[in-house]
C-alpha atoms as a PDB file:
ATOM      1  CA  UNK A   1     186.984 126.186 159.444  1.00  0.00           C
ATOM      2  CA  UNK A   2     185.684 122.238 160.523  1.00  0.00           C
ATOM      3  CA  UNK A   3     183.616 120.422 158.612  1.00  0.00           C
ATOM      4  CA  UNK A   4     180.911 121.560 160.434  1.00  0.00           C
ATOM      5  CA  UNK A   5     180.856 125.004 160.400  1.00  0.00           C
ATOM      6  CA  UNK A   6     181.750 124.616 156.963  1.00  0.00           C
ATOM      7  CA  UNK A   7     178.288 122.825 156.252  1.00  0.00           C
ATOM      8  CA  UNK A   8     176.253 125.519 158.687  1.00  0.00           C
ATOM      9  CA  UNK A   9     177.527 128.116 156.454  1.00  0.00           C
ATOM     10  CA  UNK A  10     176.841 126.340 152.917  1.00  0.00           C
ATOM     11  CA  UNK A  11     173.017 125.780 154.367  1.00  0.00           C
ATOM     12  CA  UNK A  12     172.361 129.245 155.557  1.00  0.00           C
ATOM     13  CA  UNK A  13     173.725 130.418 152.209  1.00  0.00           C
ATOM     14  CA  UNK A  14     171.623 128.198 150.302  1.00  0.00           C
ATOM     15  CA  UNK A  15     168.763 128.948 152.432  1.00  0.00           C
ATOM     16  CA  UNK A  16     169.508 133.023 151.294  1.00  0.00           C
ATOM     17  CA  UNK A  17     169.370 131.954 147.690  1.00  0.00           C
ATOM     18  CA  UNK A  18     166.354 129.925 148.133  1.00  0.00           C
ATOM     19  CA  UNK A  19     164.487 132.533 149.957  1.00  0.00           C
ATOM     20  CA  UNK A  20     165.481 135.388 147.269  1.00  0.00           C
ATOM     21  CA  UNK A  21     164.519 132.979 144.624  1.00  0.00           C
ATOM     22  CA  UNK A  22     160.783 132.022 145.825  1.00  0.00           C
ATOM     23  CA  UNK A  23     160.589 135.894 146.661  1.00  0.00           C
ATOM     24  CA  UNK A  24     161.554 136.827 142.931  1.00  0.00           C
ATOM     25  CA  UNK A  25     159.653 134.218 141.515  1.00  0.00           C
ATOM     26  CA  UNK A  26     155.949 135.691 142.829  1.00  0.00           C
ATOM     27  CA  UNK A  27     157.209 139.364 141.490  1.00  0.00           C
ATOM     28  CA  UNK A  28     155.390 140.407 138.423  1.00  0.00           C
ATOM     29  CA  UNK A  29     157.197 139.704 134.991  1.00  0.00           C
ATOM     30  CA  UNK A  30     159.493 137.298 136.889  1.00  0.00           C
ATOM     31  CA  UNK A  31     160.806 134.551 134.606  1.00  0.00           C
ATOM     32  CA  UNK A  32     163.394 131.681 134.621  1.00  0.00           C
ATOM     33  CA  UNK A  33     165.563 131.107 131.466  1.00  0.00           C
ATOM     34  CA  UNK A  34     165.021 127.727 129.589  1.00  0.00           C
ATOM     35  CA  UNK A  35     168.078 126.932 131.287  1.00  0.00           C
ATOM     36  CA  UNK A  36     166.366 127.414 134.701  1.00  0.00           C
ATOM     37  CA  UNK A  37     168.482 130.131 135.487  1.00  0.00           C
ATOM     38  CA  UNK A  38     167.464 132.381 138.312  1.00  0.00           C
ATOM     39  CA  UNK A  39     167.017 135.765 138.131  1.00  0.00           C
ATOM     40  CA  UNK A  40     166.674 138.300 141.035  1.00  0.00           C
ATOM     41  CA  UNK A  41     164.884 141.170 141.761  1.00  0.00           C
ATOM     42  CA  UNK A  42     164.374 143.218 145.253  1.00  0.00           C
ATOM     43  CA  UNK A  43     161.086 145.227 146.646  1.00  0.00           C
ATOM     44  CA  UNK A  44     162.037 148.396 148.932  1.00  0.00           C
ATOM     45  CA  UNK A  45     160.510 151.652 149.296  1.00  0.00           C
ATOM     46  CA  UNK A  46     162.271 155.015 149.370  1.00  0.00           C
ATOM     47  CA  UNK A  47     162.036 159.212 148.284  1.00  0.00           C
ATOM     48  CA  UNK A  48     158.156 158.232 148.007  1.00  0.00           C
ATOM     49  CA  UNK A  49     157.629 154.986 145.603  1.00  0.00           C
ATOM     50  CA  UNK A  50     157.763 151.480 146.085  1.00  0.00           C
ATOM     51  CA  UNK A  51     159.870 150.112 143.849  1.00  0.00           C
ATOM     52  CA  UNK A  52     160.898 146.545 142.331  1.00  0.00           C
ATOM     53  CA  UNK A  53     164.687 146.698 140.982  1.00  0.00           C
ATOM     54  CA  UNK A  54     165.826 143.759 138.739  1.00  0.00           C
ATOM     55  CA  UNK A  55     169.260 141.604 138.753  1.00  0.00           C
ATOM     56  CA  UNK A  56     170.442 144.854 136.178  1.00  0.00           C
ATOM     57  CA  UNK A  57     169.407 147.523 138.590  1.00  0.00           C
ATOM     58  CA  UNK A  58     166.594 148.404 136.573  1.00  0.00           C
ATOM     59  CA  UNK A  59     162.815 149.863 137.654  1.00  0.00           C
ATOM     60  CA  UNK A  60     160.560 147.549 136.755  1.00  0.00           C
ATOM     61  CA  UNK A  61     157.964 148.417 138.346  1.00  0.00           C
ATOM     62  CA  UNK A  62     157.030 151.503 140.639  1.00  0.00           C
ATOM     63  CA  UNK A  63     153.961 152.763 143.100  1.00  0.00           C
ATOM     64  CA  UNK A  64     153.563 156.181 144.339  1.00  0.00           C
ATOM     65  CA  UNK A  65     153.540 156.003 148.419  1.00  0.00           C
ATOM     66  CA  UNK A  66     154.287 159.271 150.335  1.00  0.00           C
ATOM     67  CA  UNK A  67     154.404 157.364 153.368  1.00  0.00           C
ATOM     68  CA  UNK A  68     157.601 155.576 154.601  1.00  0.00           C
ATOM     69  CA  UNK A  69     156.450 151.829 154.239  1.00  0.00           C
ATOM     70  CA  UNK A  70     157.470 149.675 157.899  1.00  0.00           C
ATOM     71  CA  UNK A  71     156.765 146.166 155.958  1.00  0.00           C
ATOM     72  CA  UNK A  72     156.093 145.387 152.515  1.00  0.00           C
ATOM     73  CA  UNK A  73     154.987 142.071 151.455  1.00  0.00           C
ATOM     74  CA  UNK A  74     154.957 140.292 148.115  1.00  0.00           C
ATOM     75  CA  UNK A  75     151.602 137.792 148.043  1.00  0.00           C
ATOM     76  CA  UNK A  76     151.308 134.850 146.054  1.00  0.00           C
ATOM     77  CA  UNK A  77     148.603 136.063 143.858  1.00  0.00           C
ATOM     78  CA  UNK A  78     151.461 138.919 142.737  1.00  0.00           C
ATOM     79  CA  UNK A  79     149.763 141.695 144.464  1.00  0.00           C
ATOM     80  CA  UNK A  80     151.265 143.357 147.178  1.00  0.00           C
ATOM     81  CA  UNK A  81     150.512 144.711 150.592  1.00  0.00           C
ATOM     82  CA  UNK A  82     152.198 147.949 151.226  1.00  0.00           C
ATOM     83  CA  UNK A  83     151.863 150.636 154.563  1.00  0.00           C
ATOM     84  CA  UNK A  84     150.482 153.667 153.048  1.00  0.00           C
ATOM     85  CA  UNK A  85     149.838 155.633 156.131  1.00  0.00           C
ATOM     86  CA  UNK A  86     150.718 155.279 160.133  1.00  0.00           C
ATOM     87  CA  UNK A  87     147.506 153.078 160.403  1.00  0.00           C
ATOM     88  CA  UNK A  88     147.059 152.243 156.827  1.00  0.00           C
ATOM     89  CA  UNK A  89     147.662 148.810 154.832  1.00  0.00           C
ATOM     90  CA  UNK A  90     146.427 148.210 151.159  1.00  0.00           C
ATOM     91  CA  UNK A  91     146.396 145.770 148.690  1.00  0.00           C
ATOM     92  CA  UNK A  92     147.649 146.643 145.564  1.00  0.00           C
ATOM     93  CA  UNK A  93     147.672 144.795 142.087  1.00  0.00           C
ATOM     94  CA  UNK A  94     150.674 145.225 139.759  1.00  0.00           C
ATOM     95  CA  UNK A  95     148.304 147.463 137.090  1.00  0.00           C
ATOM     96  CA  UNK A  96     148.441 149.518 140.701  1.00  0.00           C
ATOM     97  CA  UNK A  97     144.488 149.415 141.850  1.00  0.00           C
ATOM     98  CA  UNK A  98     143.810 149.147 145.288  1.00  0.00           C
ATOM     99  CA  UNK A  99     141.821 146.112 145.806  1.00  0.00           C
ATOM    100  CA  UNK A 100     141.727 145.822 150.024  1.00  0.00           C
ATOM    101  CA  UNK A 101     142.547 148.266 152.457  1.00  0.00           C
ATOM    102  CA  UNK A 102     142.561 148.122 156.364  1.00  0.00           C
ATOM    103  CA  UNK A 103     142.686 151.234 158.476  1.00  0.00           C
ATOM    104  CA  UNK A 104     143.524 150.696 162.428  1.00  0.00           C
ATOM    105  CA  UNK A 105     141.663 153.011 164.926  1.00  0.00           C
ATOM    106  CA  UNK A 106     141.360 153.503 168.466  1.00  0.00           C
ATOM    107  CA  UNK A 107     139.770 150.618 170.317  1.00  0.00           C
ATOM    108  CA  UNK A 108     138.076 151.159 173.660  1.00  0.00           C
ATOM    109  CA  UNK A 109     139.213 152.464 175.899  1.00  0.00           C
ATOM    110  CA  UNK A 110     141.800 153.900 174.901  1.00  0.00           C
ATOM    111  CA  UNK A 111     141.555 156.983 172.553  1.00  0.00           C
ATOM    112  CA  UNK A 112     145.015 157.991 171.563  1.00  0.00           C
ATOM    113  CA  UNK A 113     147.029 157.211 168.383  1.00  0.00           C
ATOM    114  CA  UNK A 114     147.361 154.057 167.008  1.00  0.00           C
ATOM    115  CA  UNK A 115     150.022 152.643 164.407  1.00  0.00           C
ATOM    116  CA  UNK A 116     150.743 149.616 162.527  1.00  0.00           C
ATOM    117  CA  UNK A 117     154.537 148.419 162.120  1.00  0.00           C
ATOM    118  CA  UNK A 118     153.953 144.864 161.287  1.00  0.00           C
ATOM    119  CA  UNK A 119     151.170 142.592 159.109  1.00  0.00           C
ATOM    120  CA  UNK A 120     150.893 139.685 157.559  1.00  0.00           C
ATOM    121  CA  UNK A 121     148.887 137.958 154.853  1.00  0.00           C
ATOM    122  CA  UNK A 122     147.986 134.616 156.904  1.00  0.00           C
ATOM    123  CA  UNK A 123     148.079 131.192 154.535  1.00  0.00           C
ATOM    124  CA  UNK A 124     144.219 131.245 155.784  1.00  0.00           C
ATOM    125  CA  UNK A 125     143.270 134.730 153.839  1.00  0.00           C
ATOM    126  CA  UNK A 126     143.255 136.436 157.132  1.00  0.00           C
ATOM    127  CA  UNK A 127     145.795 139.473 157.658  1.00  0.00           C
ATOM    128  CA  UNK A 128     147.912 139.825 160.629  1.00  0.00           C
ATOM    129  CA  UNK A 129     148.230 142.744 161.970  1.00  0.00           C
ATOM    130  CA  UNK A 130     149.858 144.664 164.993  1.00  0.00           C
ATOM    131  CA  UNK A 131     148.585 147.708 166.346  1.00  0.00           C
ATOM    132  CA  UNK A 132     150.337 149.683 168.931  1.00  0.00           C
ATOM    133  CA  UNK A 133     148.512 152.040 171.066  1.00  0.00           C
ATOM    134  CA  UNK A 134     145.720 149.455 171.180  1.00  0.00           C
ATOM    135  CA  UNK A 135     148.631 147.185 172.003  1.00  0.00           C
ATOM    136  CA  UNK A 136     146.903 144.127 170.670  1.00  0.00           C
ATOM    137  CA  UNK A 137     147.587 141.665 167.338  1.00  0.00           C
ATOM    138  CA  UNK A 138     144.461 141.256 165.131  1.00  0.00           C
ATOM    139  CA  UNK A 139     143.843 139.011 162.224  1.00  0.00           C
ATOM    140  CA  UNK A 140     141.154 140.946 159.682  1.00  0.00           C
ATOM    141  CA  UNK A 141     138.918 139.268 157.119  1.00  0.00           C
ATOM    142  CA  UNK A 142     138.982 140.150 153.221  1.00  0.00           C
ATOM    143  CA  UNK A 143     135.757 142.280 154.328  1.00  0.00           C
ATOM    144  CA  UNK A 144     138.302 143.835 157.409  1.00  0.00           C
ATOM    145  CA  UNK A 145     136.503 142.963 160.088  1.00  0.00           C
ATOM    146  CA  UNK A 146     138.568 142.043 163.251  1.00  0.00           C
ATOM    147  CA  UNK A 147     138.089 138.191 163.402  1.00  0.00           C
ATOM    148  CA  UNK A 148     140.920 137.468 165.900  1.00  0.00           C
ATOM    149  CA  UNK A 149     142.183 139.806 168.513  1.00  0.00           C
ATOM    150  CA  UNK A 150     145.417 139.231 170.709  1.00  0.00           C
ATOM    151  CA  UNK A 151     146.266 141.363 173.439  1.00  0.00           C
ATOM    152  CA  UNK A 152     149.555 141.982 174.248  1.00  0.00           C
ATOM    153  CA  UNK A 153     151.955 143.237 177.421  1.00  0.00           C
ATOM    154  CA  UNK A 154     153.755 146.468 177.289  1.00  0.00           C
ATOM    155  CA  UNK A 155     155.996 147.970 179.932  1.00  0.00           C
ATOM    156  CA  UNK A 156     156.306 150.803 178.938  1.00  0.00           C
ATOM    157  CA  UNK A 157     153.350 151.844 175.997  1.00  0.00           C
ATOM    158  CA  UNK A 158     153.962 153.795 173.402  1.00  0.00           C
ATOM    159  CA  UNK A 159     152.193 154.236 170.535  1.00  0.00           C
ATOM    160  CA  UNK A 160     155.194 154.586 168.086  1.00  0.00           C
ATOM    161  CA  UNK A 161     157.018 151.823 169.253  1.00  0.00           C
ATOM    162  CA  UNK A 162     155.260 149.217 171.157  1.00  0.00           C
ATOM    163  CA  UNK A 163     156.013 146.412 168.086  1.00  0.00           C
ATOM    164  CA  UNK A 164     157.464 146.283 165.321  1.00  0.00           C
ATOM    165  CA  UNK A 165     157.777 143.633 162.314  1.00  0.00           C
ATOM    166  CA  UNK A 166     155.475 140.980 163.743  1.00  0.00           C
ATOM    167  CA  UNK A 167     155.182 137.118 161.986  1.00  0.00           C
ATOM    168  CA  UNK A 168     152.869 134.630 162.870  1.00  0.00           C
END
């Protein structure tokens, strides 16, 4: 391998470890040594809980969600946004009260079902999020009202699968 692919591959490496470290840092109960050592811990959801697994493989912390979760996000306050139902997104605190929720519904004209496979928690306080069936991208206030709305084009629409996994 050249010296350049060589460095390509150390920085997209480092750039994994740096990524998994900030993410593991805003977890709840995340702590670095006194040596500075890094630990590591993952967020997925599965069989009905969303779950945070440590560097050991242990639980350390769990939430009840029946529904199978498109996005998950860790914010910086330690709470975290998790899809709880097709057109469902809370906010839930590590002691596991919901403190925001946003439920998408059919926007005029059209009437059919609508679904949310991507959202965001904006660096403004605003939260992204994409809505298929009313194939547009809305950013909602901590009071969810739609502040921002962004249509968007769809050959083909279809309200299961017209986005998925949107980022600012």
């Amino acid at each position: 391998m050249n010296s350049l692919m060589q460095r390509r591959t150390l920085f997209i490496g480092a750039m994994a470890l740096i990524s998994v470290s900030a993410f593991a840092g805003a977890l709840p109960g995340h702590k670095k040594s006194a040596k500075a050592e890094v630990t590591h811990k993952v967020i997925g959801q599965d069989r009905g809980k969303v779950s945070i697994i440590n560097d050991k493989g242990e639980v350390e912390w769990q939430y009840d969600n029946g529904f199978t979760s498109h996005d998950i996000s860790v914010l910086p306050n330690g709470n975290f946004l998790i899809h709880n139902g097709p057109a469902t997104i809370i906010e839930v605190t590590p002691a596991k009260e919901i403190v925001w929720k946003h439920v998408s519904k059919p926007e005029a004209p059209y009437t059919g079902v609508v679904e949310i496979h991507g959202f965001e928690r904006l660096k403004n306080g605003l939260t992204m999020v994409a809505e298929t069936g009313n194939k547009r991208i809305i950013e909602v206030d901590k009071d969810d009202k739609v502040v921002h709305s962004t249509p968007i084009t769809v050959d083909a629409p279809n309200s299961h699968r017209d986005t998925r996994r949107v980022r600012k």
